[in-house]
Protein backbone atom coordinates (compact mmCIF):
# COMPACT_ATOMS: atom_id res chain seq x y z
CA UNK A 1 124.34 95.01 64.71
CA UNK A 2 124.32 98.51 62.77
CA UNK A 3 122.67 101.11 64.44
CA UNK A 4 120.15 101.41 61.64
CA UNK A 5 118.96 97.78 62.58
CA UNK A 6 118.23 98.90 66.36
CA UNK A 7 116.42 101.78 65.39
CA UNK A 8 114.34 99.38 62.96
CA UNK A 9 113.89 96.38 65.63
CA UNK A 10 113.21 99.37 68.29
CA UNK A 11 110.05 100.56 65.88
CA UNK A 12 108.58 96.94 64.96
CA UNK A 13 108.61 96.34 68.73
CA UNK A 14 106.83 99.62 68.92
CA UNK A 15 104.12 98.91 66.44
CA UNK A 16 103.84 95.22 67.31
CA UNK A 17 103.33 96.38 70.81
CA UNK A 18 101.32 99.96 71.18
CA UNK A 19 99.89 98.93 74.19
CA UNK A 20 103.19 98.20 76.20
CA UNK A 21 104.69 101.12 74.15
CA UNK A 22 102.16 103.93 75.29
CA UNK A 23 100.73 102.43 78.68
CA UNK A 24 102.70 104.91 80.88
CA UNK A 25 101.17 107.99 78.79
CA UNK A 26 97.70 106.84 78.68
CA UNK A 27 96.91 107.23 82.53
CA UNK A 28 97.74 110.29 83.43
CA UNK A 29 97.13 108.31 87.49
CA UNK A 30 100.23 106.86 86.85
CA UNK A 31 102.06 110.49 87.13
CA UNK A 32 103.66 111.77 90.34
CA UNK A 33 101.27 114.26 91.96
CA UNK A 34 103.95 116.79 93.97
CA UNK A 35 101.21 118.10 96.34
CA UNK A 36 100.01 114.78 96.54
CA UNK A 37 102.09 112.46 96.80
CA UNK A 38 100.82 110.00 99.35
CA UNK A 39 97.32 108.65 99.48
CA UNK A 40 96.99 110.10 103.57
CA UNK A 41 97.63 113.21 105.05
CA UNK A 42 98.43 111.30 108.40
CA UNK A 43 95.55 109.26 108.83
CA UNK A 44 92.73 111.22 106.76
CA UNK A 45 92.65 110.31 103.63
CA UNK A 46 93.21 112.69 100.41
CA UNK A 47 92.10 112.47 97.12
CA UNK A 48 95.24 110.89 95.16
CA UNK A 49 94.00 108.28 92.92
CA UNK A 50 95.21 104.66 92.47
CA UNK A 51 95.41 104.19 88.56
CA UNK A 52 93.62 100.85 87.53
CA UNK A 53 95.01 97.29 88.37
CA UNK A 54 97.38 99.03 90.50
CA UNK A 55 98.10 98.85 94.31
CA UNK A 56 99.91 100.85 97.22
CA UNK A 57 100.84 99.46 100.97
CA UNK A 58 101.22 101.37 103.81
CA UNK A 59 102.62 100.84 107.58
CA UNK A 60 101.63 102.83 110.10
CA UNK A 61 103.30 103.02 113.49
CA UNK A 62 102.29 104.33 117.24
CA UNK A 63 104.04 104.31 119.79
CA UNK A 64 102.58 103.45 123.18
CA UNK A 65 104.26 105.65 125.59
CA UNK A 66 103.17 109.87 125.57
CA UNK A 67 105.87 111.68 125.80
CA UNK A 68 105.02 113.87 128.48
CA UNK A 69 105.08 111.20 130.69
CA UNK A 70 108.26 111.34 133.60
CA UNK A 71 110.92 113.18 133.30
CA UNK A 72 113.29 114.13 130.15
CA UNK A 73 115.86 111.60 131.25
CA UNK A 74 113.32 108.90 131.87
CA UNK A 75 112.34 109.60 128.42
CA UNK A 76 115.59 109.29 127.01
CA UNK A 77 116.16 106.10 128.68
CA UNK A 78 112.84 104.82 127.01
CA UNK A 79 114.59 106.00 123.58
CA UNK A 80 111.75 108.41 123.58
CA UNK A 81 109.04 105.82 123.68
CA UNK A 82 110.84 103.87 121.64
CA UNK A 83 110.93 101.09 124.18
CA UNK A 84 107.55 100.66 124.99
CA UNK A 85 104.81 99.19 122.77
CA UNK A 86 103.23 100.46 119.57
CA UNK A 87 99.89 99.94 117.57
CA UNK A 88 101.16 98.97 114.48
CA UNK A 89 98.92 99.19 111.49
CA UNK A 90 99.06 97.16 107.40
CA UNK A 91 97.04 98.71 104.81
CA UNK A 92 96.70 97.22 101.17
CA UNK A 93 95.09 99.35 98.59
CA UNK A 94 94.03 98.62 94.90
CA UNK A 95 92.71 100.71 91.85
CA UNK A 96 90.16 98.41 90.91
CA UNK A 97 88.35 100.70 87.90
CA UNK A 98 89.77 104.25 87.06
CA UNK A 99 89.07 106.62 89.77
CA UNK A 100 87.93 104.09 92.31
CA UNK A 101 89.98 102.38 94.74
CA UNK A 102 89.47 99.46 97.57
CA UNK A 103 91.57 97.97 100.35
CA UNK A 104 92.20 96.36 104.03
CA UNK A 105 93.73 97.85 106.88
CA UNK A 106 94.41 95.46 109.91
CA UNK A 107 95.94 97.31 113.15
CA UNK A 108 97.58 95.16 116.46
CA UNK A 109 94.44 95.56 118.74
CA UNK A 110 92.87 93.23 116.21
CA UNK A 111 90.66 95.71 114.56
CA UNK A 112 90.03 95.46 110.55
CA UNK A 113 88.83 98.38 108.34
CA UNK A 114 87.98 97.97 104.69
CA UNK A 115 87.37 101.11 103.08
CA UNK A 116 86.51 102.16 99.23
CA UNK A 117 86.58 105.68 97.68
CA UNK A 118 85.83 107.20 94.65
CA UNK A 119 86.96 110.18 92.97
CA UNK A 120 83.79 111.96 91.70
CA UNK A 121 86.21 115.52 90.28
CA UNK A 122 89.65 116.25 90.18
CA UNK A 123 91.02 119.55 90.35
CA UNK A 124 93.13 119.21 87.21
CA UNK A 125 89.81 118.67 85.30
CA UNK A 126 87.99 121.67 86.82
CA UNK A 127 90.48 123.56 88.32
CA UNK A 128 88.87 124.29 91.31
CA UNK A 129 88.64 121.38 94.03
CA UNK A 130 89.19 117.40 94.33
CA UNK A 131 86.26 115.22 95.21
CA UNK A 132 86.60 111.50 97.07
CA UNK A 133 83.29 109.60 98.59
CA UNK A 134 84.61 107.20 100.91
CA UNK A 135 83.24 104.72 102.87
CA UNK A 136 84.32 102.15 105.47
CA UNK A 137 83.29 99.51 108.30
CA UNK A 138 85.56 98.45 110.90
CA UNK A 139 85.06 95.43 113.11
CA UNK A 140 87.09 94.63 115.89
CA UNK A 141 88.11 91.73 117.61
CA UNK A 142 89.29 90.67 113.50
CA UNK A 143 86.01 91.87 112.37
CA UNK A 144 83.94 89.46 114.19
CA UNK A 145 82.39 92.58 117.06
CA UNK A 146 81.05 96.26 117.16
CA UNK A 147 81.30 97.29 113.33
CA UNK A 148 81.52 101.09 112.62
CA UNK A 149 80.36 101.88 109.61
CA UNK A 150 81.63 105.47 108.29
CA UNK A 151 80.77 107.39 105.23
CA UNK A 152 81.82 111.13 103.82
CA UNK A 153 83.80 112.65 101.53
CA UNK A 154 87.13 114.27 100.75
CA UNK A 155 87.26 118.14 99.19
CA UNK A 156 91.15 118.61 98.53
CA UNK A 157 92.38 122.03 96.90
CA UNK A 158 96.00 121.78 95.32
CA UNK A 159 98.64 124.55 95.71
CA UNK A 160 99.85 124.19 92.24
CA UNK A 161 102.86 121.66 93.13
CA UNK A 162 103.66 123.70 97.16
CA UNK A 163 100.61 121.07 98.55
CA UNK A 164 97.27 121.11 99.45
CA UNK A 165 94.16 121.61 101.71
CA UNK A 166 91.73 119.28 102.93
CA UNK A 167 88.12 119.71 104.26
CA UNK A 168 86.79 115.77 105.49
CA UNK A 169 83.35 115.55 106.77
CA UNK A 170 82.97 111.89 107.80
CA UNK A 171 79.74 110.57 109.60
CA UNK A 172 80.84 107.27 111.75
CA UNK A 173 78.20 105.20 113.13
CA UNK A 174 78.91 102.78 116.43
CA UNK A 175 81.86 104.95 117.07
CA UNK A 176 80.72 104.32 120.92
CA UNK A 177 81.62 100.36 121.21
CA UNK A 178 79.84 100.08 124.04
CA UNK A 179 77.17 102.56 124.32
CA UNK A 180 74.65 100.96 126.73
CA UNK A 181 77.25 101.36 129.13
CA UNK A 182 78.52 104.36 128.38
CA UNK A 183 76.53 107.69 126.92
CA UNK A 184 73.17 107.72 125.04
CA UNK A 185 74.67 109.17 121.69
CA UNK A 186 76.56 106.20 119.27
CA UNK A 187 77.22 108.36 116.51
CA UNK A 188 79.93 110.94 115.42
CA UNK A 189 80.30 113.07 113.34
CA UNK A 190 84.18 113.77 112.55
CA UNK A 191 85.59 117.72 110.41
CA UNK A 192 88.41 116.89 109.49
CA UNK A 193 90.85 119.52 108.47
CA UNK A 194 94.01 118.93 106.93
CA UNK A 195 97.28 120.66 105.34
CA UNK A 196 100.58 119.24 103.51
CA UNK A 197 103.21 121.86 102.85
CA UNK A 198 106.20 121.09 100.46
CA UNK A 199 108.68 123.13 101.59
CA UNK A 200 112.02 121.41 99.82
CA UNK A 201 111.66 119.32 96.35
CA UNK A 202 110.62 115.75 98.09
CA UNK A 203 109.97 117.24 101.65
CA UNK A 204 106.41 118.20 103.20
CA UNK A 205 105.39 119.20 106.73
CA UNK A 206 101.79 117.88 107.04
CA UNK A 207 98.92 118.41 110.05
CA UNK A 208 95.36 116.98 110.88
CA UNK A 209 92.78 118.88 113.25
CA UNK A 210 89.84 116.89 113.93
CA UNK A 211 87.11 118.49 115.82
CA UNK A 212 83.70 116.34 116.35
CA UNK A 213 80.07 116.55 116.90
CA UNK A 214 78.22 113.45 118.78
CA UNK A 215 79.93 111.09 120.79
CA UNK A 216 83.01 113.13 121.37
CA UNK A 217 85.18 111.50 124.20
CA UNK A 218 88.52 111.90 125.14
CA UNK A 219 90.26 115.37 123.00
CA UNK A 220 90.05 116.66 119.88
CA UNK A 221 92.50 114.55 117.40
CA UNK A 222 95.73 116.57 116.53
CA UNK A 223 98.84 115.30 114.66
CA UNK A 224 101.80 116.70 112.56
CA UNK A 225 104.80 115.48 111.14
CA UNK A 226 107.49 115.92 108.53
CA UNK A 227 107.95 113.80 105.61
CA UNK A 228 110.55 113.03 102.72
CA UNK A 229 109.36 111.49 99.22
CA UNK A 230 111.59 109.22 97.98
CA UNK A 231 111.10 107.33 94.63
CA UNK A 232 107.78 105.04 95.24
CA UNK A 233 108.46 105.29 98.97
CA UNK A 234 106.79 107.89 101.31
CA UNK A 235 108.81 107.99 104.90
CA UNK A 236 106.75 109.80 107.64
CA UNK A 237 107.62 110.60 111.17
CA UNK A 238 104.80 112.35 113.11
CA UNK A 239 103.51 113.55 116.41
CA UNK A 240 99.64 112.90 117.56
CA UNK A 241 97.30 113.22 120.68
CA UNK A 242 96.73 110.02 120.76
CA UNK A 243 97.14 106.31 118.48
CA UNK A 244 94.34 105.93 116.68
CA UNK A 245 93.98 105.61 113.55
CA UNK A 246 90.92 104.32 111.80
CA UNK A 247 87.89 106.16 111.68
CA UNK A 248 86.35 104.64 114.52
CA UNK A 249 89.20 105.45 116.81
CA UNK A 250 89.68 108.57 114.94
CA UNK A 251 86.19 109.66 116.06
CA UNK A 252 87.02 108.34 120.38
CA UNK A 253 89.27 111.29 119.80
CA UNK A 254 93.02 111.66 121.57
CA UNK A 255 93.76 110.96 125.52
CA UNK A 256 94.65 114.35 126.27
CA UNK A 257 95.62 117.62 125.75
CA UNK A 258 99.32 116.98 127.04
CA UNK A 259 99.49 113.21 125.42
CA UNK A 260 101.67 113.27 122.67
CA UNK A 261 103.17 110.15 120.77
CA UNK A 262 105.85 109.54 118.69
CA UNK A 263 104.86 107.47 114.98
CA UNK A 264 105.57 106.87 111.61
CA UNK A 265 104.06 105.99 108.42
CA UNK A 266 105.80 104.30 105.82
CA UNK A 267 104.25 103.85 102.27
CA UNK A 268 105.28 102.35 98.82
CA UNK A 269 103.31 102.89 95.74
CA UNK A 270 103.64 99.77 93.11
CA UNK A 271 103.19 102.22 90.03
């Protein structure tokens, strides 16, 4: 076949087919966002959309054992808490309309969270800030006990393509599971704060602070980590004050001040 008769097949297949032909360049959600290129920071969420009929899956990973615990070469001989057990996490997200997103996130203490968020601005429209309302309820015991229902939203601002900022006020209700028993208060009411840096073309350094107001046991949240962008894929090794990681366990804060454990996050976009 001539190569005047591929470039003629090539444009009937174009104009029998716009839709295939100019999917891509219709959703601009489709288009890798370099200061946000993962839809958490470590476990708050940021403002990075989902485009439409489209989906994303997420692990996330906690090891059991704080470091701090024993000495160095007991550590080492634990692989660094490698040994011990983890709180491992699945979450499945999906763009079900433009701009709004749903999903499931099951961890191994039987809890389940299913969240939905919406992206009321973004900053490339306005140039000034990102905007996600979120919402969840968590249940535990496979969502059949002590459901925490959590709302807020998400204010991102986007370095150009070096990162971005987050600001998370999130009210979670029930964050006390058993609060006859316990303290008066059964509400908190969670600031996050976070950061992701890009420092080389597909590496970040990302942090959380969480400081609350309410029910505030145990510390105030902290975790940080390092990450490297990779196609789809989003590989994620952090550091944390503790192994929670919905919003409920978010809000019981970390264990301590000298608790820190070892995790990762591992994500994959289908888009």
């Amino acid at each position: 076949m001539t190569c005047s008769r591929l470039v003629i097949l090539a444009a009937v297949c174009a104009l029998s087919c716009p839709a295939l032909a100019f999917a891509q360049e219709d959703d601009p959600d489709r288009d890798l966002q370099l200061s946000q290129p993962d839809f958490t920071v470590v476990n708050l969420p940021t403002t990075l959309r989902v485009p439409r009929y489209k989906s994303a899956f997420r692990v996330t990973h906690r090891f059991a054992r704080p470091l701090g615990v024993g000495t160095f070469s007991e550590l080492v001989e634990d692989l660094f808490g490698l040994d011990n057990g983890a709180q491992i996490g699945l979450v499945y997200r999906f763009g079900i309309m433009r701009g709004t997103q749903i999903g499931i996130y099951r961890t191994s203490n039987r809890t389940i969270e299913f969240f939905a968020e919406y992206n009321a601005l973004q900053q490339r429209d306005n140039g000034v800030i990102g905007l996600n309302v979120i919402g969840t309820i968590e249940g535990l015991d496979n969502f059949t006990e002590s459901y925490s229902p959590a709302i807020g939203v998400v204010v991102s601002r986007e370095l150009g393509s070096h990162g971005a900022l987050y600001f998370e006020p999130i009210w979670v209700n029930n964050s006390n599971p058993l609060p006859s028993e316990l303290v008066e208060d059964n509400s908190t009411f969670l600031i996050g704060l976070g950061a992701r840096l890009r420092i080389r073309p597909t590496v970040y350094l990302v942090g959380e602070f969480i400081p609350r107001v309410g029910y505030d046991p145990g510390v105030t949240y902290g975790s940080f980590g390092i990450e490297k962008r990779a196609g789809g894929h989003v590989f994620q090794l952090n550091f944390s004050n503790g192994i929670g990681t919905t919003m409920a366990q978010l809000a019981r804060g970390g264990t301590g001040t000298e608790d820190w454990y070892i995790g990762f996050n591992i994500s994959r976009k289908f888009f």
